[in-house]
PDB file of N, CA and C in Angstrom:
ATOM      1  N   UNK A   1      85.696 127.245  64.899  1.00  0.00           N
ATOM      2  CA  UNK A   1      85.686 127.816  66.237  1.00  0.00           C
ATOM      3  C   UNK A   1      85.659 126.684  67.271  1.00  0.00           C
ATOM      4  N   UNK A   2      86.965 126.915  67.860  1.00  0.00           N
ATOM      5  CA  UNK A   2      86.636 125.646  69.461  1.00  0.00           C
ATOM      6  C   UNK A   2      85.658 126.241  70.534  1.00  0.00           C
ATOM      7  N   UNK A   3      84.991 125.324  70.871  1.00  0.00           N
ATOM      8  CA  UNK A   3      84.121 125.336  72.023  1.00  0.00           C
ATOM      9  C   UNK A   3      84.786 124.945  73.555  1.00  0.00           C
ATOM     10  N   UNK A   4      84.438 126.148  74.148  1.00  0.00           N
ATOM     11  CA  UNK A   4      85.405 125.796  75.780  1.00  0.00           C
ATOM     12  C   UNK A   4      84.551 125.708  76.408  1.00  0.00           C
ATOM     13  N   UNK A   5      84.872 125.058  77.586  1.00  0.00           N
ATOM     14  CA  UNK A   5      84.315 125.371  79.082  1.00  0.00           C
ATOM     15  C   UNK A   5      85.138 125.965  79.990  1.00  0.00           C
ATOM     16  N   UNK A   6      84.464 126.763  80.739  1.00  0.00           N
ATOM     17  CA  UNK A   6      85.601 127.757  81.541  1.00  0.00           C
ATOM     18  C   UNK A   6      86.003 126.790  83.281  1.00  0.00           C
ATOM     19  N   UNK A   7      86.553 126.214  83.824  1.00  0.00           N
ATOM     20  CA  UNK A   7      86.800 126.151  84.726  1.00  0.00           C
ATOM     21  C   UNK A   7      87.256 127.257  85.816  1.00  0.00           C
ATOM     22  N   UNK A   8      86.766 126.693  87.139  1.00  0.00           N
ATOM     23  CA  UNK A   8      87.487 127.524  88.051  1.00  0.00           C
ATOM     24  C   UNK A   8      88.544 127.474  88.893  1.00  0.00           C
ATOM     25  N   UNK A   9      89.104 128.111  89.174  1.00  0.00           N
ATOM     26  CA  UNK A   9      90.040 128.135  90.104  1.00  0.00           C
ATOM     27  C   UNK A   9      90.656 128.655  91.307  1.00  0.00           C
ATOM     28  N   UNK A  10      91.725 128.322  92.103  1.00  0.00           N
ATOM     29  CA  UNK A  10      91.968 129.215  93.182  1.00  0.00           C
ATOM     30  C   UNK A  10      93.114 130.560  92.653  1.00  0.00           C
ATOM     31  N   UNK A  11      93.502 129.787  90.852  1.00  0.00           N
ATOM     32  CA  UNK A  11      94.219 131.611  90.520  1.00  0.00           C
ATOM     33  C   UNK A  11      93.288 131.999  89.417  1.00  0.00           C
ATOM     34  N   UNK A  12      91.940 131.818  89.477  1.00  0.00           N
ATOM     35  CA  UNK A  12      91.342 132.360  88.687  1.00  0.00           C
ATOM     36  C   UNK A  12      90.586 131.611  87.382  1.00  0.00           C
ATOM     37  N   UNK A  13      89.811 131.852  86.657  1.00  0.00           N
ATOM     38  CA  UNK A  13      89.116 131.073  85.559  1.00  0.00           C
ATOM     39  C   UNK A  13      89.922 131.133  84.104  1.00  0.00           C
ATOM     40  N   UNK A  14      89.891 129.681  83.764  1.00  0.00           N
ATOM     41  CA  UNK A  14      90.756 129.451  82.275  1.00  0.00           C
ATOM     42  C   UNK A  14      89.602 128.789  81.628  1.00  0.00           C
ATOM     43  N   UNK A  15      89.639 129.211  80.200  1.00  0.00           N
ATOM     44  CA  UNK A  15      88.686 128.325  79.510  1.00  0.00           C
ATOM     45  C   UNK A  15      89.537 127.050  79.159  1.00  0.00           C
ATOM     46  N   UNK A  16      89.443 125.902  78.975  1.00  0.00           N
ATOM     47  CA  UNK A  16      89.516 124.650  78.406  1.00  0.00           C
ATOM     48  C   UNK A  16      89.246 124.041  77.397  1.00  0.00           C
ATOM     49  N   UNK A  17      89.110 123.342  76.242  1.00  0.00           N
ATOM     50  CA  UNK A  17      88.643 122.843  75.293  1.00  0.00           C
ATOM     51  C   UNK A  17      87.405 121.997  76.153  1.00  0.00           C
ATOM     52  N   UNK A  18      86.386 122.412  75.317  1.00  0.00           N
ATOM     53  CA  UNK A  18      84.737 121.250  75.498  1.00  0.00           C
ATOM     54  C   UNK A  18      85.478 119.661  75.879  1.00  0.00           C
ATOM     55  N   UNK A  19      85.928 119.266  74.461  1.00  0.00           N
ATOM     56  CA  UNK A  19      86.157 117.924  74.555  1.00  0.00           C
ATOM     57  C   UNK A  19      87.084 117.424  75.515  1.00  0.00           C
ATOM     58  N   UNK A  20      88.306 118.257  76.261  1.00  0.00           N
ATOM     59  CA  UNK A  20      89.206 117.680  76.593  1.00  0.00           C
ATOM     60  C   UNK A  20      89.419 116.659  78.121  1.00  0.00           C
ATOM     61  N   UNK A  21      90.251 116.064  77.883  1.00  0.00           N
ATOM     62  CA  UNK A  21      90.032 115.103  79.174  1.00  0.00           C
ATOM     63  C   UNK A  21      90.600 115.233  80.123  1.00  0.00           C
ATOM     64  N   UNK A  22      91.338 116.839  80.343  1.00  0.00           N
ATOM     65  CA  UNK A  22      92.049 117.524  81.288  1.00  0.00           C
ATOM     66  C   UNK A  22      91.655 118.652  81.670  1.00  0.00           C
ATOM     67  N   UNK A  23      92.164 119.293  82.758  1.00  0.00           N
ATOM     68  CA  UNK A  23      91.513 120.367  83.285  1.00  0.00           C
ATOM     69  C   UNK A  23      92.397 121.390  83.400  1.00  0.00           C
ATOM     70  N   UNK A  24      91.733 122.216  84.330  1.00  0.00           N
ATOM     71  CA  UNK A  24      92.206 123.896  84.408  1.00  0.00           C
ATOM     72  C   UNK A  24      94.291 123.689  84.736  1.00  0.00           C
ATOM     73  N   UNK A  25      94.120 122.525  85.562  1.00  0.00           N
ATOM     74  CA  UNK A  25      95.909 122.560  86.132  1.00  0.00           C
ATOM     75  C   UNK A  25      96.614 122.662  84.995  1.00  0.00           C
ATOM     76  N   UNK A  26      96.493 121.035  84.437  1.00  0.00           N
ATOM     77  CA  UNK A  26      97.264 120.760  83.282  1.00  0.00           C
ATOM     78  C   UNK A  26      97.450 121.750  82.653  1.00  0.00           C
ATOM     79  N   UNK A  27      96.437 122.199  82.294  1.00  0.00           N
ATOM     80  CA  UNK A  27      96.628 123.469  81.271  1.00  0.00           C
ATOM     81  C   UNK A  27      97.821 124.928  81.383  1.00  0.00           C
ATOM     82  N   UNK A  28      97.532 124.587  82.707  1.00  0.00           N
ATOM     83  CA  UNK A  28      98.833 125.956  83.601  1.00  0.00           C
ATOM     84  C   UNK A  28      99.839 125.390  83.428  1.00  0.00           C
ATOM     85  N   UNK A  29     100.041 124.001  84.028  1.00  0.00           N
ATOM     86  CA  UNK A  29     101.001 123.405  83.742  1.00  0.00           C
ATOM     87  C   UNK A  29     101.792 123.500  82.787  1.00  0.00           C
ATOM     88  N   UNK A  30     101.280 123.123  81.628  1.00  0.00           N
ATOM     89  CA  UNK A  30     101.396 123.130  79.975  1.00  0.00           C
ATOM     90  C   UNK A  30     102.123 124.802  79.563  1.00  0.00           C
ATOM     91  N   UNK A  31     101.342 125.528  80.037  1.00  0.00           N
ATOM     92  CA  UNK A  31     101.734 126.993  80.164  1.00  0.00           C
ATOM     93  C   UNK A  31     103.012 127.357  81.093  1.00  0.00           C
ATOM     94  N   UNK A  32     102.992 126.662  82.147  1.00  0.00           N
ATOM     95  CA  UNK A  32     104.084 127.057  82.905  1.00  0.00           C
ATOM     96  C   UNK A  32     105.398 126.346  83.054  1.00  0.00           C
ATOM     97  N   UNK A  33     105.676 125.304  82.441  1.00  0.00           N
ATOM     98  CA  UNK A  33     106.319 124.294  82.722  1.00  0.00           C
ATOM     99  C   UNK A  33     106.883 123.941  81.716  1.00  0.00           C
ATOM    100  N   UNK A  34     108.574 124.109  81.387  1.00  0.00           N
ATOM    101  CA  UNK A  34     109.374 123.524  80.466  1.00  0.00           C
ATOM    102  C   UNK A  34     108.773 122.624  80.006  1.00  0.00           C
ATOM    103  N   UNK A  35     109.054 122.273  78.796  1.00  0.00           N
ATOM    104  CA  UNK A  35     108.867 120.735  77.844  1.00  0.00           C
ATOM    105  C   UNK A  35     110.020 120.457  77.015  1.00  0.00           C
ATOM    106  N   UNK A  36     110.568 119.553  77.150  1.00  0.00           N
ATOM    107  CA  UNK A  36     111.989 119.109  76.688  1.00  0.00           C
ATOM    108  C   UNK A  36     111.885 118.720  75.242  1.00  0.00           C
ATOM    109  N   UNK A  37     110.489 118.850  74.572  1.00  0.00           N
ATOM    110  CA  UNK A  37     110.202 117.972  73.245  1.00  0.00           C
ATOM    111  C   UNK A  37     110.551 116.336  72.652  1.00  0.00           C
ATOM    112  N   UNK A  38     110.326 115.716  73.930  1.00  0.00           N
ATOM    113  CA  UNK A  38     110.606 114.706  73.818  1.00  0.00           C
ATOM    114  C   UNK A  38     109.292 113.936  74.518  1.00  0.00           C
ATOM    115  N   UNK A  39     108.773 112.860  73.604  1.00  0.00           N
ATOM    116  CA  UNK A  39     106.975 112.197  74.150  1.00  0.00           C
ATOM    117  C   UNK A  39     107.530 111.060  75.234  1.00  0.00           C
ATOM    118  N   UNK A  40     106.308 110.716  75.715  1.00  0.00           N
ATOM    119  CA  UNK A  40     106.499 109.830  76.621  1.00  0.00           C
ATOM    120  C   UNK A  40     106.900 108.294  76.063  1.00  0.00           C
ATOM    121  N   UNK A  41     106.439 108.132  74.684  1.00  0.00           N
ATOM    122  CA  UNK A  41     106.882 107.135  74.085  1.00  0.00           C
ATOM    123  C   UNK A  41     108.638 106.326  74.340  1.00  0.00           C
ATOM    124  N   UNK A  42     109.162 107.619  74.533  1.00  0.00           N
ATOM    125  CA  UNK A  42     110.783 107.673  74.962  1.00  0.00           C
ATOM    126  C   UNK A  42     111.121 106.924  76.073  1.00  0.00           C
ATOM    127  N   UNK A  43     110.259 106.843  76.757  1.00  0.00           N
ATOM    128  CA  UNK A  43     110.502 106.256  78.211  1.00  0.00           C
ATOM    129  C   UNK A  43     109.461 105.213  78.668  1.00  0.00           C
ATOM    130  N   UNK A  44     109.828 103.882  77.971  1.00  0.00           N
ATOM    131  CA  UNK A  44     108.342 103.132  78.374  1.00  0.00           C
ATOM    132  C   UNK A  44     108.367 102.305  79.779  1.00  0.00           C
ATOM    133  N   UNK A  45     109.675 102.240  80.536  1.00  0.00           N
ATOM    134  CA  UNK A  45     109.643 102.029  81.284  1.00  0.00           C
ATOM    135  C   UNK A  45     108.878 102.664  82.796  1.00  0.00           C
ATOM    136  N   UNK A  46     108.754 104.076  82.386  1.00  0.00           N
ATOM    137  CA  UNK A  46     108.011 104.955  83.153  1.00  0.00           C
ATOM    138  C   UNK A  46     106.548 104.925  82.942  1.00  0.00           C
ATOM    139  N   UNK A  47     105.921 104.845  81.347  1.00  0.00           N
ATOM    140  CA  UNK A  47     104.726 104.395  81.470  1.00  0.00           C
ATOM    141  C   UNK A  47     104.384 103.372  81.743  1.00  0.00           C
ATOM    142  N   UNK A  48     105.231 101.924  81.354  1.00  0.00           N
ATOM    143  CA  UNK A  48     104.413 100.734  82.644  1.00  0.00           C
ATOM    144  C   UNK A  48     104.568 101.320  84.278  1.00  0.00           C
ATOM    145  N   UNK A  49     105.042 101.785  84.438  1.00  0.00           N
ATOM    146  CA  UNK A  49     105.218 101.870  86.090  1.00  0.00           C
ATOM    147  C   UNK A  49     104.663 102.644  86.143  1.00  0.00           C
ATOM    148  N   UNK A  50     104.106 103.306  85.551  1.00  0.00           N
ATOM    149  CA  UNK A  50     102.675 104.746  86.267  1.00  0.00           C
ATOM    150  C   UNK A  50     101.292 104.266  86.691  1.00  0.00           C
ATOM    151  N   UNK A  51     101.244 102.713  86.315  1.00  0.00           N
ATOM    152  CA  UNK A  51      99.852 102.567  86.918  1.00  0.00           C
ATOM    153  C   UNK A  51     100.393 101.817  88.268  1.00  0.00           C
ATOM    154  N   UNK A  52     101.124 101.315  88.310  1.00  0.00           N
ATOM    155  CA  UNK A  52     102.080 100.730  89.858  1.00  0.00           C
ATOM    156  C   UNK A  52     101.917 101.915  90.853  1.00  0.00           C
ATOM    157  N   UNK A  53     102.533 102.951  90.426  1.00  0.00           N
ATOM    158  CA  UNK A  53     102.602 104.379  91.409  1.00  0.00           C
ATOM    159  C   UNK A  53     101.180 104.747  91.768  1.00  0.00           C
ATOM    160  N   UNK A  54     100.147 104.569  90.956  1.00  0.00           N
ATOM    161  CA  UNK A  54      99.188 105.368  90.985  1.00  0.00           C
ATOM    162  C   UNK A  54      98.242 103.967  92.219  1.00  0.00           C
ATOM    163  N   UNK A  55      98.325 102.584  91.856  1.00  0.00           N
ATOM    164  CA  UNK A  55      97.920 101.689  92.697  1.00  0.00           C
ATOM    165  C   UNK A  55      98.342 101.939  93.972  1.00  0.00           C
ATOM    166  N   UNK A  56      99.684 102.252  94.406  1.00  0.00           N
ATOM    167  CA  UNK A  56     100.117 102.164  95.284  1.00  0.00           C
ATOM    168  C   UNK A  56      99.684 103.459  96.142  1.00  0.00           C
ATOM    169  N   UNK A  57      99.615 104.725  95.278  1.00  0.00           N
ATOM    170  CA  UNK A  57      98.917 105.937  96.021  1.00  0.00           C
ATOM    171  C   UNK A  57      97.400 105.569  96.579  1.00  0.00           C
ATOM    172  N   UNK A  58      97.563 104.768  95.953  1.00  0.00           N
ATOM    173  CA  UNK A  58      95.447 104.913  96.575  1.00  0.00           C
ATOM    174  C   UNK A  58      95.543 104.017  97.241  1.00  0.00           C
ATOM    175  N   UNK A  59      96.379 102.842  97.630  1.00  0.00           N
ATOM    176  CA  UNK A  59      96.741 101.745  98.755  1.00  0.00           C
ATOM    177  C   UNK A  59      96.408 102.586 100.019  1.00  0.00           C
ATOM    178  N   UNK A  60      98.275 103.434  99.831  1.00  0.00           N
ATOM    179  CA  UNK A  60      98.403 104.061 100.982  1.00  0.00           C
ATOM    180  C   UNK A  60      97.636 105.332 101.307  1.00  0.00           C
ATOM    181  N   UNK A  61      96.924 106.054 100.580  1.00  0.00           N
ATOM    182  CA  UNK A  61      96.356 106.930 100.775  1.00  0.00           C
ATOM    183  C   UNK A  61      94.848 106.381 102.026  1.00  0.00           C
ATOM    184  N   UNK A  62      94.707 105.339 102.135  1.00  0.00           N
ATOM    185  CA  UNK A  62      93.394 104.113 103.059  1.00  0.00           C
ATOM    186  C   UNK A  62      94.441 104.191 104.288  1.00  0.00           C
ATOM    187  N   UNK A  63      95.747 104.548 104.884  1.00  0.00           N
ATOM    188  CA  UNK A  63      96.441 103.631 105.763  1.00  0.00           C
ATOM    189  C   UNK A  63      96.257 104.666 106.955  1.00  0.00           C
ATOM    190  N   UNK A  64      96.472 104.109 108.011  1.00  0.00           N
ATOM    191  CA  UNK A  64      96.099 105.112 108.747  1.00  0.00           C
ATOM    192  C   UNK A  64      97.365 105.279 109.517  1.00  0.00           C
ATOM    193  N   UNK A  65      97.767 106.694 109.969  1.00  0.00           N
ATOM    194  CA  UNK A  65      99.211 106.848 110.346  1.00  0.00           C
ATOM    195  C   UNK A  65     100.174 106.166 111.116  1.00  0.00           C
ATOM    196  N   UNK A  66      99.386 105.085 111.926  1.00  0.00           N
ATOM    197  CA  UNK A  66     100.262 104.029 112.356  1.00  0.00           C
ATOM    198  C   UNK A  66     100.601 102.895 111.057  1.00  0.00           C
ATOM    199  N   UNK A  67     100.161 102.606 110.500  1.00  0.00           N
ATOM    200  CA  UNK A  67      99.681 101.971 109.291  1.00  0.00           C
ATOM    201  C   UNK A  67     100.949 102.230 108.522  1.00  0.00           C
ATOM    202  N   UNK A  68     101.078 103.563 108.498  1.00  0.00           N
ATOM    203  CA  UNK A  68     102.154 104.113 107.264  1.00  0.00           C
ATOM    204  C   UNK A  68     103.359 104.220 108.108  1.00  0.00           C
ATOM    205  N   UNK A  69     103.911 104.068 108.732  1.00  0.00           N
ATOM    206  CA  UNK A  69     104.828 103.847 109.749  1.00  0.00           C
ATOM    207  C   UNK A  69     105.431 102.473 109.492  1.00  0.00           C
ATOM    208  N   UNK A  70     104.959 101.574 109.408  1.00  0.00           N
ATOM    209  CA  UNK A  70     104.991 100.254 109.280  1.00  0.00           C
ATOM    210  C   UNK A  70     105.248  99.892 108.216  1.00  0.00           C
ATOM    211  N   UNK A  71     104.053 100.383 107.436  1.00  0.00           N
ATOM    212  CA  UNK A  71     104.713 100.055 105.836  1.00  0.00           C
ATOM    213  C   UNK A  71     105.658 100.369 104.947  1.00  0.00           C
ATOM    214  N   UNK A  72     106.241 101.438 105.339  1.00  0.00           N
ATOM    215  CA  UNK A  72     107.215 102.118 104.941  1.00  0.00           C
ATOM    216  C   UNK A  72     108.914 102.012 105.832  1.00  0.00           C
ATOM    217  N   UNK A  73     109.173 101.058 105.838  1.00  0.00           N
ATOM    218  CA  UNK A  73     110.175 100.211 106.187  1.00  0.00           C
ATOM    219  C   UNK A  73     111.185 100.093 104.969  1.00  0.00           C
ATOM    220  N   UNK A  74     113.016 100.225 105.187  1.00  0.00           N
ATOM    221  CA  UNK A  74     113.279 100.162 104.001  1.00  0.00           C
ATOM    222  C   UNK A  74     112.916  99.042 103.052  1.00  0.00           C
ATOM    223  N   UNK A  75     112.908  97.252 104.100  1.00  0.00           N
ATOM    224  CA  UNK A  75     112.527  96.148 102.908  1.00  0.00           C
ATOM    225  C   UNK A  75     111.420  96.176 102.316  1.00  0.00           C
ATOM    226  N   UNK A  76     110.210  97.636 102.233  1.00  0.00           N
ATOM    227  CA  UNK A  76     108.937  97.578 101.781  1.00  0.00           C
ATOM    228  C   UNK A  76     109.615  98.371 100.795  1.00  0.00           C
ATOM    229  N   UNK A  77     110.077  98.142  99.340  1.00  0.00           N
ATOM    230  CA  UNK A  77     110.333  99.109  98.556  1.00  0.00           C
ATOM    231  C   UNK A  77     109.452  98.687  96.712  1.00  0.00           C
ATOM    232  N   UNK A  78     109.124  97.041  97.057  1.00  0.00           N
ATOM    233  CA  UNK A  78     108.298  96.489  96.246  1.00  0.00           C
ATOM    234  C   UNK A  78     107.293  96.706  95.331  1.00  0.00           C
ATOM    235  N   UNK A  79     106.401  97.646  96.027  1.00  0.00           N
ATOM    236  CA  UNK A  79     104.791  97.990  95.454  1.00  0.00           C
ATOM    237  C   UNK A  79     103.855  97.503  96.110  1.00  0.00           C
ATOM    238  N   UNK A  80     102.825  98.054  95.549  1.00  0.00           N
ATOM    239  CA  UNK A  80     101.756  97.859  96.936  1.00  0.00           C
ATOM    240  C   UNK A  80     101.079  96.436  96.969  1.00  0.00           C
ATOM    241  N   UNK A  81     101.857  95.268  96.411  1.00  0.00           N
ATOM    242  CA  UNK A  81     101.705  93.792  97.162  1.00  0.00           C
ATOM    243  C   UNK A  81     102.151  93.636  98.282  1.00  0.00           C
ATOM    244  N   UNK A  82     103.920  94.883  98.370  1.00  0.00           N
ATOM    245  CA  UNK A  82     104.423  94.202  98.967  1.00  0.00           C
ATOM    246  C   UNK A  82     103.725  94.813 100.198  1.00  0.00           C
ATOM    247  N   UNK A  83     103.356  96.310 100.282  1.00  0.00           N
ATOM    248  CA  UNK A  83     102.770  97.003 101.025  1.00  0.00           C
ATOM    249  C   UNK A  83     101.961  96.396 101.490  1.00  0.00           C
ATOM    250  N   UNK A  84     100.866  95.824 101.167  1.00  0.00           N
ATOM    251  CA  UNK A  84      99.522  94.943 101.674  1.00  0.00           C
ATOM    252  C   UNK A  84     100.411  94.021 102.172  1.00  0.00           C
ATOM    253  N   UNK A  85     101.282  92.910 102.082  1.00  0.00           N
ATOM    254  CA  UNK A  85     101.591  92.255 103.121  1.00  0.00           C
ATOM    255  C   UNK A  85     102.232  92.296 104.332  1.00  0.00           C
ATOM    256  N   UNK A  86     103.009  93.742 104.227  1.00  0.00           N
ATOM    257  CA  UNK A  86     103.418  94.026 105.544  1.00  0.00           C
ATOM    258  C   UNK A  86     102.539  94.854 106.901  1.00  0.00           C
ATOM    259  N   UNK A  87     101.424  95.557 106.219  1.00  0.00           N
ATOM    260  CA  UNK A  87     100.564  95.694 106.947  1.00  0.00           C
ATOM    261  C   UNK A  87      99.088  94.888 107.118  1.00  0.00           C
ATOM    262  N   UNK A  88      99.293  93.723 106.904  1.00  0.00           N
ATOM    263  CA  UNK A  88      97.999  92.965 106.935  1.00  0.00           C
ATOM    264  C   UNK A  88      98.096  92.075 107.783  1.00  0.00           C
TER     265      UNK A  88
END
């Protein structure tokens, strides 16, 4: 027998696996959302670059709307080095 925890939500409560390291979305997700049957292993160019994307979200997510104006210039297309040097 798996052990859940029920999360909540804004469409309502899903149980989850105890152990798992994801939540109520994923899970909809998972439920709602084609899967091509193909792992991420397939594409490793996308998993090095997911921690780049994810650096760069929490850069700019600090900027303040003049801030993001600026940084977002087409020659800022780099990553968020290049981002930090054009607004610093």
């Amino acid at each position: 027998m798996t052990t859940t925890r029920t999360e909540h939500g804004s469409l309502g409560e899903i149980g989850v696996p105890a152990g798992a390291r994801y939540g109520l979305h994923s899970l909809r997700a998972l439920d709602s959302l084609p899967r091509p049957g193909v792992g991420l292993n397939h594409f490793p160019e996308l998993v090095r670059s997911l921690p780049t994307v994810k650096e760069a979200a929490h850069f700019v997510g600090g900027l303040s709307d003049a801030d993001m104006g600026e940084a977002f210039q087409p020659d800022v297309v780099l990553g968020p080095q290049t981002l930090r040097a054009k607004v610093s």
